[in-house]
C-alpha atoms as a PDB file:
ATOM      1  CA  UNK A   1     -17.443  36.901  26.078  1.00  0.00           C
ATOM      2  CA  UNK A   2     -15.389  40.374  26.313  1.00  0.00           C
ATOM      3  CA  UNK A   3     -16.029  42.911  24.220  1.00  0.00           C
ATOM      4  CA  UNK A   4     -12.869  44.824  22.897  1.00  0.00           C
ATOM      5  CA  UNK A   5     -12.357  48.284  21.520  1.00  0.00           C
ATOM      6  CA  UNK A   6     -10.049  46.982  18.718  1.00  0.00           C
ATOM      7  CA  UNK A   7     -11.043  45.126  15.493  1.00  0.00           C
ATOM      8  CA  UNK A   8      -8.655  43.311  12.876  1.00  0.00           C
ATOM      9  CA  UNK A   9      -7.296  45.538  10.902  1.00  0.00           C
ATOM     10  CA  UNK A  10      -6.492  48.557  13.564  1.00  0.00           C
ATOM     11  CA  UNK A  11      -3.459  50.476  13.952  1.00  0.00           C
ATOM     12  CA  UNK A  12      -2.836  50.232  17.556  1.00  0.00           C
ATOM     13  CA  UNK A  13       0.177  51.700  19.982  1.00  0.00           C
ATOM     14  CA  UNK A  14       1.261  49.500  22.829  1.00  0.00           C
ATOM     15  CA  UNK A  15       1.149  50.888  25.840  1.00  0.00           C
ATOM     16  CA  UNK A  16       3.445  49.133  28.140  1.00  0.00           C
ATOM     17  CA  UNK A  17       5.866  46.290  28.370  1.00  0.00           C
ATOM     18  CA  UNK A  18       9.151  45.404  26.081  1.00  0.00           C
ATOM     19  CA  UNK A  19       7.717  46.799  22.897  1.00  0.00           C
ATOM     20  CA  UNK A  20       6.418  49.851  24.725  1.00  0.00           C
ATOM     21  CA  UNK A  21       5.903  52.697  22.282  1.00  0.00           C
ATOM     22  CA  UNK A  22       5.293  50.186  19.058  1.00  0.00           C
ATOM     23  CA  UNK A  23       2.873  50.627  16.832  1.00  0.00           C
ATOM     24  CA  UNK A  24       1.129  47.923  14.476  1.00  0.00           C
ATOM     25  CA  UNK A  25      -1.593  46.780  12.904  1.00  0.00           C
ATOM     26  CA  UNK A  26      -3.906  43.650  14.740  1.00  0.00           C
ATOM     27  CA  UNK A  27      -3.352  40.565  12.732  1.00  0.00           C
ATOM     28  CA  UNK A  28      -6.359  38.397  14.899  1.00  0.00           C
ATOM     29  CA  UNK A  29      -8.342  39.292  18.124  1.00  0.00           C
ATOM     30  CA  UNK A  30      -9.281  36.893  20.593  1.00  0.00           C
ATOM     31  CA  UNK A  31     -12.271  37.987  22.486  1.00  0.00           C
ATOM     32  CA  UNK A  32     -12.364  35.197  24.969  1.00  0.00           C
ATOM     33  CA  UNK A  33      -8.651  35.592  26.381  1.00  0.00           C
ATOM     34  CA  UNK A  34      -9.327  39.888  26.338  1.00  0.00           C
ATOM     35  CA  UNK A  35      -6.058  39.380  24.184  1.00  0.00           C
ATOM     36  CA  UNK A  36      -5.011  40.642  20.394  1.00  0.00           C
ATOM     37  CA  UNK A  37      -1.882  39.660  18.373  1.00  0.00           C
ATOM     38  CA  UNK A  38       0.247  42.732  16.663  1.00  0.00           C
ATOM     39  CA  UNK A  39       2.113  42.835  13.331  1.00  0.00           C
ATOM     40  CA  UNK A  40       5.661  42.987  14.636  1.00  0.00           C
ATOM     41  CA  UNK A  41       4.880  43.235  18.531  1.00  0.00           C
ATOM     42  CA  UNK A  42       5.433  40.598  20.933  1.00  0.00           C
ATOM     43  CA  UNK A  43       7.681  38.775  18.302  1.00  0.00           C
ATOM     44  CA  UNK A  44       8.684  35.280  19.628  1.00  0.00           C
ATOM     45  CA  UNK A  45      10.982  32.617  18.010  1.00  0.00           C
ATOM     46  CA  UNK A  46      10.479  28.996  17.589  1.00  0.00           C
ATOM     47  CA  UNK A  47      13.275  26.324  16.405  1.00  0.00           C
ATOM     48  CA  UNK A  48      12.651  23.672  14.084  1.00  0.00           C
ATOM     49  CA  UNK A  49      15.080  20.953  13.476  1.00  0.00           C
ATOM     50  CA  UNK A  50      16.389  20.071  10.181  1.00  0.00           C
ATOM     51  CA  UNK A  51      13.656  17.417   8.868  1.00  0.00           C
ATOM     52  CA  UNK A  52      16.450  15.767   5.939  1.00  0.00           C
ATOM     53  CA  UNK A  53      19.706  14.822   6.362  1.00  0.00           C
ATOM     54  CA  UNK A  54      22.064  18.044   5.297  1.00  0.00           C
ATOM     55  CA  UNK A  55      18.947  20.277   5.588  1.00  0.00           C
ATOM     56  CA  UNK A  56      19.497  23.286   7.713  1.00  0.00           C
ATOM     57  CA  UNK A  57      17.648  23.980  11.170  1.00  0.00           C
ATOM     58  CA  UNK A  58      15.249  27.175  11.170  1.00  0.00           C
ATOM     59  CA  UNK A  59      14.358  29.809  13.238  1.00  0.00           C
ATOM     60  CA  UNK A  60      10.379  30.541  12.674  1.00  0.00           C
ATOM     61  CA  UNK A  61       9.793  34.309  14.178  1.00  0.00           C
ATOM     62  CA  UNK A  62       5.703  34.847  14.746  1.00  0.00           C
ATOM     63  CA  UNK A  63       3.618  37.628  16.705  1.00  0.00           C
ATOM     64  CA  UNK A  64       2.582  36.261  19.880  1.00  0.00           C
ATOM     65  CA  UNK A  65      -0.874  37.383  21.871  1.00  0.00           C
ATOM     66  CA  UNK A  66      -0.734  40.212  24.429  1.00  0.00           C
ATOM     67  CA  UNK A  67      -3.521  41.503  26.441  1.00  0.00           C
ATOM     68  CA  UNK A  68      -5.961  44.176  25.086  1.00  0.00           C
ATOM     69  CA  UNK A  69      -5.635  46.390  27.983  1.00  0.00           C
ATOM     70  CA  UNK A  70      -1.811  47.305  26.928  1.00  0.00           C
ATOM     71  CA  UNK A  71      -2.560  48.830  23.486  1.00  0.00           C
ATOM     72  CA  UNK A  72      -4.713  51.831  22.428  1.00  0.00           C
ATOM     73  CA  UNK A  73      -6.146  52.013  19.094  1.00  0.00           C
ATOM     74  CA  UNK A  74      -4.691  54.961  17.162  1.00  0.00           C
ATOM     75  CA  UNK A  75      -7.301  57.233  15.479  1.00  0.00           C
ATOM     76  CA  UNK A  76      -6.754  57.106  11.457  1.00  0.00           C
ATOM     77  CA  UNK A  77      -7.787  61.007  11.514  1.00  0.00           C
ATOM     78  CA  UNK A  78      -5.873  62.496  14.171  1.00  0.00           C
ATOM     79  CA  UNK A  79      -2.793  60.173  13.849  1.00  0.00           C
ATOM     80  CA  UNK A  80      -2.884  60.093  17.549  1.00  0.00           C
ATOM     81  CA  UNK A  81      -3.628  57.121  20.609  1.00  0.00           C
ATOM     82  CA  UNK A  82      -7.401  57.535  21.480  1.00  0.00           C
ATOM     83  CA  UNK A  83     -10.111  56.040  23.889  1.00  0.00           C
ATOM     84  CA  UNK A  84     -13.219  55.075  22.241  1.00  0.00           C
ATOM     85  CA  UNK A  85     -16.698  56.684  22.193  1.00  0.00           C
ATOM     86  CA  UNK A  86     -19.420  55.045  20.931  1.00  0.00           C
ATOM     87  CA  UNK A  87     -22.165  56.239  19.100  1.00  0.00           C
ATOM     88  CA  UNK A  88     -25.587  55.079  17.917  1.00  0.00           C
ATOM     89  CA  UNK A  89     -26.473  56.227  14.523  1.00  0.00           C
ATOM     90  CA  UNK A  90     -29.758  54.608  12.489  1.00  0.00           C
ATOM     91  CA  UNK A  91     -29.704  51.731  14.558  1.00  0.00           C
ATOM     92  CA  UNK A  92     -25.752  50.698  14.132  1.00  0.00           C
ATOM     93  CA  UNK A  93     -23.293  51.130  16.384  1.00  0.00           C
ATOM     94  CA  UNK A  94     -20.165  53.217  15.491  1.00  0.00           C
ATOM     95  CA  UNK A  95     -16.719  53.987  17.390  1.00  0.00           C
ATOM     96  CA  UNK A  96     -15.841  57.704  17.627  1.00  0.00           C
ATOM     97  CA  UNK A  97     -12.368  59.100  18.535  1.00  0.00           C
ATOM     98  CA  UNK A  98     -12.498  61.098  22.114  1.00  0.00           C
ATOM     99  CA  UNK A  99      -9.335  63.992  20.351  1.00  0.00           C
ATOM    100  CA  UNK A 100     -10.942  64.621  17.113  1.00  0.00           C
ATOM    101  CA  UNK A 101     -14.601  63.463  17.406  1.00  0.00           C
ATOM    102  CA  UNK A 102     -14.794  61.920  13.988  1.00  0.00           C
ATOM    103  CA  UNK A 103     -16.299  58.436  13.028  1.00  0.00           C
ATOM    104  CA  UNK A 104     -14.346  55.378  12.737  1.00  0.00           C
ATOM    105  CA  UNK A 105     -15.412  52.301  10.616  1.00  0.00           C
END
């Protein structure tokens, strides 16, 4: 199992591809694939036929998964993209920004 920087709940920036520049907050991380899924990011669309007779076809828009590697957590200090420290502190683990050098949860 991979072990990623980012938790649910993160604002992250992504880093490269069509939504380069983008930031969002992770909706679900998938550990096993090294992949998380971005409020707004990655957006693909889905059609689903009408299921009734004079019902209307819709178009269903939802966040698609995109590698880890292309986003950078955000520091909710700072305000700015950060790598990740972390730091030991009575025997739990914590995540420290690398620009500011404060704790984050």
């Amino acid at each position: 199992m991979t072990h990623l920087n980012v938790k649910k709940g993160d604002r992250v920036k992504v880093l490269s591809g069509k939504d380069r520049g983008k930031e969002g907050q992770v909706i679900r991380t998938l550990p096993q694939d090294a992949k998380v899924m971005v409020e707004g990011v990655n957006v693909h669309y889905r059609f689903a036929r009408p299921k009734r007779r004079g019902e209307k076809g819709q178009r269903l828009e939802f966040p698609a998964a995109m590698p880890a590697a292309k986003v950078m957590l955000v520091c909710p200090h700072c305000g700015k993209p950060t790598r990740i420290a972390h730091e030991k502190n009575n025997e739990k683990n914590f995540r420290k920004c690398r620009k500011c050098g404060k704790l984050i949860n």
